[in-house]
Protein backbone atom coordinates (compact mmCIF):
# COMPACT_ATOMS: atom_id res chain seq x y z
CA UNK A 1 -16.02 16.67 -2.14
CA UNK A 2 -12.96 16.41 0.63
CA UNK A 3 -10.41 17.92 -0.30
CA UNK A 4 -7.06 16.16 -1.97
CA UNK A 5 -5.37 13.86 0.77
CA UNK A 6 -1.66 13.67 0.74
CA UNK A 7 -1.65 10.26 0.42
CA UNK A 8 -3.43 7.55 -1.28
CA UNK A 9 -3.33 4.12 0.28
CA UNK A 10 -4.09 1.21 -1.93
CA UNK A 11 -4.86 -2.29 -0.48
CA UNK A 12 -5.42 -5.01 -3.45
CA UNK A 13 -7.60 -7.64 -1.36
CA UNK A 14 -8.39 -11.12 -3.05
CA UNK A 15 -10.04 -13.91 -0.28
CA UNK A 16 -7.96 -12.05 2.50
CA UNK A 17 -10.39 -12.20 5.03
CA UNK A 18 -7.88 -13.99 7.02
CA UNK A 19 -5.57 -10.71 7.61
CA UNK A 20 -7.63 -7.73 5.92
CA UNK A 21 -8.75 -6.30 9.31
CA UNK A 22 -5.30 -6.33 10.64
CA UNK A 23 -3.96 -4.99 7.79
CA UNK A 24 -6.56 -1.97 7.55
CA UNK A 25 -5.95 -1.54 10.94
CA UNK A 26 -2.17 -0.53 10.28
CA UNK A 27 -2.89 2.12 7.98
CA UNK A 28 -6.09 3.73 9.78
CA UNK A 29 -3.09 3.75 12.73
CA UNK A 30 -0.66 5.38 11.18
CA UNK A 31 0.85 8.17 12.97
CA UNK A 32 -0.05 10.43 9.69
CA UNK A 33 -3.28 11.06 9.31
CA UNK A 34 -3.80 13.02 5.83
CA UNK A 35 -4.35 10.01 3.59
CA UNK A 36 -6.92 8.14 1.72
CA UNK A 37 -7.50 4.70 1.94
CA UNK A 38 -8.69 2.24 -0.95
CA UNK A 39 -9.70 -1.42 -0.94
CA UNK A 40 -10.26 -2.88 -4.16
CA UNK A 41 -11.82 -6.13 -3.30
CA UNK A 42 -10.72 -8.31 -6.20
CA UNK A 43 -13.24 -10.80 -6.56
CA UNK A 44 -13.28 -12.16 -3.66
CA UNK A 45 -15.91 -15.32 -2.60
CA UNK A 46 -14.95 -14.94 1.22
CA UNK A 47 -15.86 -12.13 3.95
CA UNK A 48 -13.15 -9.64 2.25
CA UNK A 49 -16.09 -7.32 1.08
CA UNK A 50 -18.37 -7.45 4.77
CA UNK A 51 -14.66 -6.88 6.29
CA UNK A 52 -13.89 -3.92 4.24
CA UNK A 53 -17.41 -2.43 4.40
CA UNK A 54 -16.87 -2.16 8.03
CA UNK A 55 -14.20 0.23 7.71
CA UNK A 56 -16.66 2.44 5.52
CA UNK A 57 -17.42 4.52 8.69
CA UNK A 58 -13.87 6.26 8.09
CA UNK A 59 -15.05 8.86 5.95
CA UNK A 60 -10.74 8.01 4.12
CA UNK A 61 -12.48 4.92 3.40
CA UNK A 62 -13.55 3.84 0.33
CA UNK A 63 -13.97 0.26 -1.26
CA UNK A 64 -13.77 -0.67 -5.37
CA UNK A 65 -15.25 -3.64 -6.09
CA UNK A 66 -13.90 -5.49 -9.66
CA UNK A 67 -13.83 -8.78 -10.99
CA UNK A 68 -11.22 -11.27 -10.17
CA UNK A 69 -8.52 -9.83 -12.45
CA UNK A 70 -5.37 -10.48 -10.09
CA UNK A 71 -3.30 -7.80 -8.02
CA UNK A 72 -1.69 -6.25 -10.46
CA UNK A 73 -5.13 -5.38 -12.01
CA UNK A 74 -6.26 -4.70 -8.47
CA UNK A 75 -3.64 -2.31 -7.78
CA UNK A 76 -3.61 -0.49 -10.88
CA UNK A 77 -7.59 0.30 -10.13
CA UNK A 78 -6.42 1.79 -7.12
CA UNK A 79 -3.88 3.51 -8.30
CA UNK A 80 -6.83 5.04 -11.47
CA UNK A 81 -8.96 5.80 -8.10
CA UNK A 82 -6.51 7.60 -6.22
CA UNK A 83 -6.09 11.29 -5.81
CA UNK A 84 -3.38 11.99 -3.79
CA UNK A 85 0.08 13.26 -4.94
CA UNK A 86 1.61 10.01 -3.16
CA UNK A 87 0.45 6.45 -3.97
CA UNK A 88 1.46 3.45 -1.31
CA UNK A 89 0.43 0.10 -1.57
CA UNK A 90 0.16 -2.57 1.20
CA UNK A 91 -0.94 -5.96 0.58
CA UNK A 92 -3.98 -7.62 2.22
CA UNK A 93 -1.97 -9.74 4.49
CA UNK A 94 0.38 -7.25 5.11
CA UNK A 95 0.84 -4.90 8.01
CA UNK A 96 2.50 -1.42 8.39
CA UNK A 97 4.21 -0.11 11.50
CA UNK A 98 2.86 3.26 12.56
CA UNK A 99 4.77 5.67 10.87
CA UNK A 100 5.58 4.06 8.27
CA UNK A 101 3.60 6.58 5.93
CA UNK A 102 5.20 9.69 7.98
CA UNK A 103 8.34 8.78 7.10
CA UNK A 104 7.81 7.68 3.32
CA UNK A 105 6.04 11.26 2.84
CA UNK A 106 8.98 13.34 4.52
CA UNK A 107 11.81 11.42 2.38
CA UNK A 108 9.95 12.28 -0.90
CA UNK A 109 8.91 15.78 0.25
CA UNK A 110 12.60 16.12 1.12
CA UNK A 111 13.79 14.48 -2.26
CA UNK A 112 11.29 15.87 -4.68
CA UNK A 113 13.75 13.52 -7.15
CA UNK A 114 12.77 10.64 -6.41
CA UNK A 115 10.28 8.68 -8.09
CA UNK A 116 9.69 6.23 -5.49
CA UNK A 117 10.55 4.80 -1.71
CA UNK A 118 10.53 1.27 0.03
CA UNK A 119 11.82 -0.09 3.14
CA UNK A 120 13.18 -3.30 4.00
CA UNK A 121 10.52 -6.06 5.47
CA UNK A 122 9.83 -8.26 8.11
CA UNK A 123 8.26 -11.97 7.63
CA UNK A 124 5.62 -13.15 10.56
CA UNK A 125 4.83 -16.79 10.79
CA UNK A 126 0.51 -17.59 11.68
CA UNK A 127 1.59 -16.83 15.45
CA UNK A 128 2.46 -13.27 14.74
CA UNK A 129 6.04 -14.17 15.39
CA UNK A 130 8.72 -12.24 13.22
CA UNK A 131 11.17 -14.85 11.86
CA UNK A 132 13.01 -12.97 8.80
CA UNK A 133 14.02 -9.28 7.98
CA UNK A 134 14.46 -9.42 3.94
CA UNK A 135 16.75 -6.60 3.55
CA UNK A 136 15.87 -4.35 0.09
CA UNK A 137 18.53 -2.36 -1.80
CA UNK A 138 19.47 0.77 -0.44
CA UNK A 139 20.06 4.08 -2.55
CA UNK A 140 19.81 4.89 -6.13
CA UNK A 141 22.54 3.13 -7.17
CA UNK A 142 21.43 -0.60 -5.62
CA UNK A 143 18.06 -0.25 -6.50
CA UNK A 144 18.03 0.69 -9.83
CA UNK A 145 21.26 -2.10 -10.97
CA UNK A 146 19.58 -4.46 -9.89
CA UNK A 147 16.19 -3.90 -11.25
CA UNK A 148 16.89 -6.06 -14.63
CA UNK A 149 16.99 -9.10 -12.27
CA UNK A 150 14.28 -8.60 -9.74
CA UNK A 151 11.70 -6.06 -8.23
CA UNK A 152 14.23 -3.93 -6.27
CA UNK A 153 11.55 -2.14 -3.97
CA UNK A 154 9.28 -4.56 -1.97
CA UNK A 155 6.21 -4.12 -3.09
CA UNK A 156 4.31 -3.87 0.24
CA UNK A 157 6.59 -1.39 1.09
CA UNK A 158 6.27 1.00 -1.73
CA UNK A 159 5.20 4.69 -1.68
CA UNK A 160 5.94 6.73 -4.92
CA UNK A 161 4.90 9.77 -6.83
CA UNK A 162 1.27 9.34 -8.38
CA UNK A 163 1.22 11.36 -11.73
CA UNK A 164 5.13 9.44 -12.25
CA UNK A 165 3.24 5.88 -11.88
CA UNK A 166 0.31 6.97 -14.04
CA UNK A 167 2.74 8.12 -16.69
CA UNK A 168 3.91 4.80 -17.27
């Protein structure tokens, strides 16, 4: 049994074939190391579970397989799975930058109030070329106003506190 990583990493994947590897890619990257990382291939009728399996040689690895029940359902799997203290979630056609994860896990180590963290994102068109930053509330304040009208924290970008997720 390893022991508890510091972070759990959940990737919801659903016929992502398309960007899975990439997206895999970013976390086993990262410039943090102590983390787990969990694919919950959703269903999927593509190459989404060969593409994950390949990653199974990284002993953070590991790969849930469920019937198509939609991310939210895929996430919240991953999030039952998980056994870190921190819980992040990228999206199958996502990617994150490299420390990304090192800097999520210092601001809530640093801020042991706060439930959870985002960041603003970046769109990419097919060619890999960024053509939008969408630019998330910042601070307590921001984010939590303007919750009643829309999801506040991108959800790609989101790490928060485990047991607080799992308590509600």
């Amino acid at each position: 049994h390893m022991k508890q990583p510091k972070v759990s990493v959940i990737i919801p994947a659903w016929n992502g074939e398309r960007y899975l590897k990439e997206a895999i890619e970013s976390i086993l990257g990262q410039d943090f190391a102590d983390f787990e990382l969990i694919i919950v291939n959703d269903g999927s009728t593509d190459r989404t579970p060969e593409i994950a399996a390949e990653f199974l040689r990284d002993l953070r690895v590991k790969v849930l397989t469920q019937q198509n029940g939609g991310v939210v359902s895929a996430r919240n799997a991953g999030l039952r799975a998980s056994r870190a203290e921190f819980v992040a979630f990228l999206d199958a056609d996502d990617i994150a930058k490299p420390d990304r994860l090192s800097k999520q896990v210092t601001y809530l180590t640093k801020h042991p109030d706060v439930a959870a963290v985002g960041s603003f994102i970046t769109h990419f068109n097919e060619h890999g070329r960024a053509f939008r930053v969408e630019k998330f509330p910042i601070g307590l304040e921001q984010v939590t106003s303007g919750l009643e009208k829309r999801n506040t924290l991108a959800q790609p970008a989101v790490m928060l506190r485990r047991e607080m997720a799992l308590a509600v």
